[in-house]
Each structure stands twice: as C-alpha cells, then as structure tokens.
N, C-alpha and C. Protein backbone atom coordinates (compact mmCIF):
# COMPACT_ATOMS: atom_id res chain seq x y z
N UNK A 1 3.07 -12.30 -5.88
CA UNK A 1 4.14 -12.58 -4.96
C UNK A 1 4.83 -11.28 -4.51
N UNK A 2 5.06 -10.35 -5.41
CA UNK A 2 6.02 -9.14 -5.27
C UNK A 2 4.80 -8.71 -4.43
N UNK A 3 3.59 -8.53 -3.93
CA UNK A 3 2.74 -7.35 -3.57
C UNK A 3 2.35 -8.03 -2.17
N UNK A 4 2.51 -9.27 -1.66
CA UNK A 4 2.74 -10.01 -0.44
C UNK A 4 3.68 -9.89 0.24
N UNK A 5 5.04 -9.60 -0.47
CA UNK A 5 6.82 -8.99 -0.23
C UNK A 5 6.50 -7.76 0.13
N UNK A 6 5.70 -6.44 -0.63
CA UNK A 6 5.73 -5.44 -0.06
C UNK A 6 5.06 -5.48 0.93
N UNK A 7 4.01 -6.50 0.89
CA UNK A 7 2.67 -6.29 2.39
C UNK A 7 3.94 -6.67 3.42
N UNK A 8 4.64 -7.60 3.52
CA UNK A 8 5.76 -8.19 4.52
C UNK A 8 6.54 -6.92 4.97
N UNK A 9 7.42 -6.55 3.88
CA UNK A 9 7.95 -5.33 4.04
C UNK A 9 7.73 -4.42 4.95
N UNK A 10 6.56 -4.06 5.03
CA UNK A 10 5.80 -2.48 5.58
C UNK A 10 5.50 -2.84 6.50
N UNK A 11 4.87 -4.15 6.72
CA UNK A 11 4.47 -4.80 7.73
C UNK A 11 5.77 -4.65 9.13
N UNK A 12 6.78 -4.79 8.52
CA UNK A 12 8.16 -4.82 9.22
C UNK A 12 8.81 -4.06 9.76
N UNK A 13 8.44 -2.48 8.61
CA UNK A 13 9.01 -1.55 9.02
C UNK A 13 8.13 -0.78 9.81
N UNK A 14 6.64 -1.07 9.67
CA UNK A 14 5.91 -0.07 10.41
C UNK A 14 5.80 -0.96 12.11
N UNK A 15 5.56 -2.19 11.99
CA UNK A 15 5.71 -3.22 14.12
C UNK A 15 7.32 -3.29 14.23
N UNK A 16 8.12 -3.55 13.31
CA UNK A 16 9.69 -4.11 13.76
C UNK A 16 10.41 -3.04 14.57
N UNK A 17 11.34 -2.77 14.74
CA UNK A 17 12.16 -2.46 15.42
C UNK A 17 12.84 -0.90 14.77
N UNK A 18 12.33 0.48 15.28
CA UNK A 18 13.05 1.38 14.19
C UNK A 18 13.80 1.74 14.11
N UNK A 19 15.23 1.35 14.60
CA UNK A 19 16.19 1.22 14.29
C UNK A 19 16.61 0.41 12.88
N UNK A 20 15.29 -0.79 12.87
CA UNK A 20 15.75 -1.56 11.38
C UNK A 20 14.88 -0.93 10.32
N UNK A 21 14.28 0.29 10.31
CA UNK A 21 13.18 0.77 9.66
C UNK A 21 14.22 1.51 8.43
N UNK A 22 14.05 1.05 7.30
CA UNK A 22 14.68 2.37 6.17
C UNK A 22 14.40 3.61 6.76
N UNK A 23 14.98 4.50 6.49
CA UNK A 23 14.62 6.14 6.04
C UNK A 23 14.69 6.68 4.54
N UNK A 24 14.09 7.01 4.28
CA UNK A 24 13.79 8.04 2.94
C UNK A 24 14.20 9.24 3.26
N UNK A 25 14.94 10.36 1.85
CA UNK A 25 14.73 12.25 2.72
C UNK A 25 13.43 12.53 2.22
N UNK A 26 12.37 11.60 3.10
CA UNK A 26 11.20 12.12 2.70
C UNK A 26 10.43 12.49 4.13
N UNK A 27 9.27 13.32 4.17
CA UNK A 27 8.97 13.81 5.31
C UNK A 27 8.19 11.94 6.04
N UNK A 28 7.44 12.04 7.43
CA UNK A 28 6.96 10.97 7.47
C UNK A 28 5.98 11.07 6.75
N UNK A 29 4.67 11.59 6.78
CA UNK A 29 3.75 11.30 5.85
C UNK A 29 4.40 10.97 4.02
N UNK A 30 5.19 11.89 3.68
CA UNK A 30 5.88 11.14 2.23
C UNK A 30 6.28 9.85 2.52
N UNK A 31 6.91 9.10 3.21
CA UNK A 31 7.31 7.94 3.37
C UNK A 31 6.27 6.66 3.51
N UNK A 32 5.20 7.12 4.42
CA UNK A 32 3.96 6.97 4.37
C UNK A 32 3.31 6.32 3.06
N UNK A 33 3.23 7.70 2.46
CA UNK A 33 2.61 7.57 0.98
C UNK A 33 3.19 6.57 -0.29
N UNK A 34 5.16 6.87 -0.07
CA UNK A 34 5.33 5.82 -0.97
C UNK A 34 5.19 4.40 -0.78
N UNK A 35 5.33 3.99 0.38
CA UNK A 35 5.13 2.28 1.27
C UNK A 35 3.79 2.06 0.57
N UNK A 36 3.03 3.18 0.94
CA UNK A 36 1.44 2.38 0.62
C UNK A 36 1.00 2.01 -0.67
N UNK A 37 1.78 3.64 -1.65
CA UNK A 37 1.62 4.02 -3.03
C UNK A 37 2.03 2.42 -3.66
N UNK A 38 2.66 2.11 -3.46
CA UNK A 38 3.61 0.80 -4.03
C UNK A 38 2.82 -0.09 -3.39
N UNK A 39 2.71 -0.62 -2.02
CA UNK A 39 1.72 -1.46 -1.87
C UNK A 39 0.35 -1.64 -3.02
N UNK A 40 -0.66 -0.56 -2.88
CA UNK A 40 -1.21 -0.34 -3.49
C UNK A 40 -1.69 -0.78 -4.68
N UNK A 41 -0.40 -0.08 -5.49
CA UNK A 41 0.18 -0.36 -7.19
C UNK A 41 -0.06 -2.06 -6.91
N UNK A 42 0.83 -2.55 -6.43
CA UNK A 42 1.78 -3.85 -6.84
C UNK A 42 0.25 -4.95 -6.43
N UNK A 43 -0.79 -4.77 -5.31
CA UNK A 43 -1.94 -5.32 -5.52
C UNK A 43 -3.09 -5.33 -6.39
N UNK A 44 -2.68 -4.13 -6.61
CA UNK A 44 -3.79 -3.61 -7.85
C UNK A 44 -3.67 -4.41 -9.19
N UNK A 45 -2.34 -4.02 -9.57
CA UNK A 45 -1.71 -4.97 -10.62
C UNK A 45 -1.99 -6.68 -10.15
N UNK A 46 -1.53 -7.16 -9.00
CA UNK A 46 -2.23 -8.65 -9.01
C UNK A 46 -3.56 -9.19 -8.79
N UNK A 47 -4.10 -8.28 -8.48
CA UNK A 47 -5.48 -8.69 -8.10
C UNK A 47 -6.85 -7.93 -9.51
N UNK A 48 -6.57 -8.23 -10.24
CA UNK A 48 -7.52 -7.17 -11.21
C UNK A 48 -9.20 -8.00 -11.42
N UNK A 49 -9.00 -9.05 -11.15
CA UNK A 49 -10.07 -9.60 -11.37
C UNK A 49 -11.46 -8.93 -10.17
N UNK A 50 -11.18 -8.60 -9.17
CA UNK A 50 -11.81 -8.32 -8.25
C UNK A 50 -11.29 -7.07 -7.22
N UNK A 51 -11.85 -5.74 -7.96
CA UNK A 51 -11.22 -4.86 -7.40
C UNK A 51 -11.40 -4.15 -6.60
N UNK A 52 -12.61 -4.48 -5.88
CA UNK A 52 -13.15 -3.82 -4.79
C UNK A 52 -13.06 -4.46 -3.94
N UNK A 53 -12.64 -5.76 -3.85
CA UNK A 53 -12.53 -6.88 -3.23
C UNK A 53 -10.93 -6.12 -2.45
N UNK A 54 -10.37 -5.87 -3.38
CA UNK A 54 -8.73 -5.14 -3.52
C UNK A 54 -8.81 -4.49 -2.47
N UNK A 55 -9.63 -3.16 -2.70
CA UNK A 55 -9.39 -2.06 -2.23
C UNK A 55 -9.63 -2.50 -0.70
N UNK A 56 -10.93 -2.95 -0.50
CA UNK A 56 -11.55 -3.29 1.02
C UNK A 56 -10.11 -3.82 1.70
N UNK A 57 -9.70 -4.80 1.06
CA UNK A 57 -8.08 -5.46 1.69
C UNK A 57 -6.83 -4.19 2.12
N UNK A 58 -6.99 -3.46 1.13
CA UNK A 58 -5.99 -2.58 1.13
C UNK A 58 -6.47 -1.34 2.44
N UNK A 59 -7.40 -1.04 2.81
CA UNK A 59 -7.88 -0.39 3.54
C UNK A 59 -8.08 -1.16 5.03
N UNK A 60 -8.43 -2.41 5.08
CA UNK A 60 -8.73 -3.13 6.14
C UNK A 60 -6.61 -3.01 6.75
N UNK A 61 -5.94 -3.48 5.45
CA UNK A 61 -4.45 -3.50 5.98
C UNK A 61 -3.98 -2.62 6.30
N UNK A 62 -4.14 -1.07 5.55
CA UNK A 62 -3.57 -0.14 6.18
C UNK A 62 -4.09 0.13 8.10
N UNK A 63 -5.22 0.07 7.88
CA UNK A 63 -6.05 0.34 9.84
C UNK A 63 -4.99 -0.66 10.26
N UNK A 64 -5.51 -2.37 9.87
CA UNK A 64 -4.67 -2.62 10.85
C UNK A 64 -3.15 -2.56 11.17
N UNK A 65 -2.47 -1.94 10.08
CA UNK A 65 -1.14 -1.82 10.41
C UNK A 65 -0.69 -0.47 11.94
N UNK A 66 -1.97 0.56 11.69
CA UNK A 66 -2.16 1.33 12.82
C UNK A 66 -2.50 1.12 13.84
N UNK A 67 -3.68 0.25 14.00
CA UNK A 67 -4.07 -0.63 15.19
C UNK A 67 -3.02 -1.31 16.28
N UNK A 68 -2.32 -2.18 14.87
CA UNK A 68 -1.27 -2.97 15.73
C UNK A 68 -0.10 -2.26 16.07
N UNK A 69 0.13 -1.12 15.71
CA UNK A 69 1.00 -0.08 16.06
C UNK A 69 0.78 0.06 17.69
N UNK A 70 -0.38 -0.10 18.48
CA UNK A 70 -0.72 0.56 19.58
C UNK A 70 -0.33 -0.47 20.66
N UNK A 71 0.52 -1.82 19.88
CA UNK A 71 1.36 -2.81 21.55
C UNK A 71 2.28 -3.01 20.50
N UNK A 72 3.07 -2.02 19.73
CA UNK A 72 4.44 -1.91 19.23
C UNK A 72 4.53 -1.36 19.92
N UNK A 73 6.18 -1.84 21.16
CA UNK A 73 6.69 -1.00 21.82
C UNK A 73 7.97 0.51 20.72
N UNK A 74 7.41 2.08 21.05
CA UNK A 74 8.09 2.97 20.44
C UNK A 74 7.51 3.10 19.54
N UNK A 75 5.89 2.48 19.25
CA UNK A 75 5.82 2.63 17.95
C UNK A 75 3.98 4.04 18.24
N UNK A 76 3.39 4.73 17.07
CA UNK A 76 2.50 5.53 17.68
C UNK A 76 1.43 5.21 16.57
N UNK A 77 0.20 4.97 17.02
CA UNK A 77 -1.01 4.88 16.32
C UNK A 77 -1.76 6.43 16.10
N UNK A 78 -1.48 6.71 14.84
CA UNK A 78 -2.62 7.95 14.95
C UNK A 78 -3.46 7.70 13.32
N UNK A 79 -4.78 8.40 13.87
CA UNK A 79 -5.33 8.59 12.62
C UNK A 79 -5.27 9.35 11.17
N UNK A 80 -4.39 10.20 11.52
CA UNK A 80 -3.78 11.03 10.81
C UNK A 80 -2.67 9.87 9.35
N UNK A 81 -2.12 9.17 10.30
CA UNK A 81 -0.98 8.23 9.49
C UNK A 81 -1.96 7.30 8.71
N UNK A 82 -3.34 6.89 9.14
CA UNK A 82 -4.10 5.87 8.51
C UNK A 82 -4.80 6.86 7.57
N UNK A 83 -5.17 8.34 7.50
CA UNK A 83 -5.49 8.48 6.27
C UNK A 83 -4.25 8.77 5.23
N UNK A 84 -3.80 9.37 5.87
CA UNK A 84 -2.35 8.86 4.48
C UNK A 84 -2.24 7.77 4.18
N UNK A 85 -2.11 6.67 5.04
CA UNK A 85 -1.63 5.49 4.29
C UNK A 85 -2.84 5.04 3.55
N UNK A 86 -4.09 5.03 4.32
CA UNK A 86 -5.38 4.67 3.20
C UNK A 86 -5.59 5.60 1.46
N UNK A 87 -5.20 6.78 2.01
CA UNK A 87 -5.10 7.57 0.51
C UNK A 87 -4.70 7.34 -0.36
N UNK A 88 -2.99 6.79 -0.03
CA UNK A 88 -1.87 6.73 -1.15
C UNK A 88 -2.02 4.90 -1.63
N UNK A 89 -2.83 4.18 -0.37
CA UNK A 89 -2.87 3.00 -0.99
C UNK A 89 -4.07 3.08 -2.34
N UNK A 90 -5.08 4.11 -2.11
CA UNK A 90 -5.84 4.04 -3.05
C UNK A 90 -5.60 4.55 -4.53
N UNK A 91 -4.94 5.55 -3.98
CA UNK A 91 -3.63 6.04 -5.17
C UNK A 91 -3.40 5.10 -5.89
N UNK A 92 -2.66 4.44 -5.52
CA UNK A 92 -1.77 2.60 -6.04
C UNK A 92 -2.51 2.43 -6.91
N UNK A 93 -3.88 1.44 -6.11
CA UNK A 93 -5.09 1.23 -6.74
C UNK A 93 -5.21 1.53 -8.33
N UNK A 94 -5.90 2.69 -7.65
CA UNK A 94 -6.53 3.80 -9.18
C UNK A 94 -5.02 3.59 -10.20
N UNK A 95 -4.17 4.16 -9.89
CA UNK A 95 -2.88 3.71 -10.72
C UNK A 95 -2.98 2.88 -11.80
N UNK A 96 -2.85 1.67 -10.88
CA UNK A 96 -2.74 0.02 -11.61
C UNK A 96 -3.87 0.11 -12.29
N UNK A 97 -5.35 0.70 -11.63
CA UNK A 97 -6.36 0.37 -12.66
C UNK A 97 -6.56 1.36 -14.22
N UNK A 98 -5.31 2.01 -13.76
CA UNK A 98 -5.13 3.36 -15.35
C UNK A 98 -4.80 2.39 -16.27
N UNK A 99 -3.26 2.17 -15.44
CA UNK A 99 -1.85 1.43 -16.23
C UNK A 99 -2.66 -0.05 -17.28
N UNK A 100 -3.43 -0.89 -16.55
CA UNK A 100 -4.40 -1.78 -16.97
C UNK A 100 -5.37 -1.37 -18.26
N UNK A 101 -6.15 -0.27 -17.42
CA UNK A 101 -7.06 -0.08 -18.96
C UNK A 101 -5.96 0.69 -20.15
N UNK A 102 -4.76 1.09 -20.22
CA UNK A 102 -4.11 1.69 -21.04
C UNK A 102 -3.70 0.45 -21.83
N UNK A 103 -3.01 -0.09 -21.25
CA UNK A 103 -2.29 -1.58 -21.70
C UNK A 103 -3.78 -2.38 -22.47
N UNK A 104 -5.18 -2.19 -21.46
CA UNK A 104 -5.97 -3.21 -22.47
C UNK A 104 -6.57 -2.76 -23.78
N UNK A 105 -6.73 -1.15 -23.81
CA UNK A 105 -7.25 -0.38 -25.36
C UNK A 105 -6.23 -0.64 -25.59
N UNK A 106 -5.10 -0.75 -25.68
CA UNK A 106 -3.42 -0.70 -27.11
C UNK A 106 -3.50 -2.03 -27.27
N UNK A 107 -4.10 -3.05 -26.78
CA UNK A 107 -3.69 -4.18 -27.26
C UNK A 107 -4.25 -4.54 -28.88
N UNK A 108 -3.43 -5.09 -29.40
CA UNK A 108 -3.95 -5.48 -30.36
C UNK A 108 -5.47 -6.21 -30.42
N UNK A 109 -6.64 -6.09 -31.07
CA UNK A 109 -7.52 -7.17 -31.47
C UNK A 109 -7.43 -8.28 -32.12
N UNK A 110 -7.90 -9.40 -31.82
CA UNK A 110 -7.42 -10.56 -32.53
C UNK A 110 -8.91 -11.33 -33.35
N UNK A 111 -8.85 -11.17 -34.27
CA UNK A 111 -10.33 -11.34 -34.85
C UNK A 111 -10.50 -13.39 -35.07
C-alpha cells in the first residue's frame, strides 16, 4: 500500500501542477533520485516474491512518467531525467533486496 502512495505521489508531483510540487535543497537530479530511491525501496520491499517482475515495473514507470511529461503543460521530458530516475529506482531495488537477504540470514532457524 505505502509503495502505490509513493507511485501516486511522484506520479503527482512529476504531471500535477509545479507550483504543488515539494522542493527539496536538493539539486533536480538529487530530487530525482530520492522520489525514485524510495519508490524503488518501498516496491522492492512489497513485491519480493517476483523481482524482476519488480524491476521491469519500476523501469516501465519511471519512462512512462517521462513520456507523459511531454502533454504536461510546463512540464519537460528528457532522457537525461529517465536515467536518473531509472538508476536510483534500481538503487531502491538492490536496497530492499540487501535489507531482505540481511533480515533472512539473522533470522532465527526453526528446526
């Protein structure tokens, strides 16, 4: 649920209106990176069963969030912004899939 909220989120701030867009004191590409970084994360973490399945999603969403950038009025499609955002979503990714295998070696065995 939380990683559908962030897809909404970004979704909002990257077509909505940018005047309603947060700012970060981060450069754009940093801002970029954390939207996706967290996207990313927060799918990675829900989706573990199928993770390539993940990633393809996470990559298909970042393009089209650029795509549809191009009949946002004020808004600019470049490729430059889709490999950042594809990078840092993969970032996420890899992340969640650390945070996961860390959490699954410490678990206790249950004989």
């Amino acid at each position: 649920m939380i990683a559908w909220g962030l897809a909404a989120a970004v979704t909002f701030a990257t077509l909505g209106p940018p005047r309603y867009r947060p700012h970060a004191d981060l450069s754009q590409n940093g801002e970029h990176a954390l939207a996706f970084v967290l996207v990313g994360l927060a799918f990675g973490l829900a989706y573990k069963k199928n993770r390539m399945a993940t990633a393809l999603f996470a990559i298909a969403f970042t393009g089209a969030m650029e795509v549809l950038q191009l009949w946002a009025p004020g808004r600019h499609a470049r490729i430059s912004d889709f490999m950042v955002d594809a990078a840092a979503a993969w970032a996420g990714l890899a992340l969640a899939a650390t945070l996961d295998w860390i959490v699954s070696r410490n678990r206790p065995q249950i004989s």
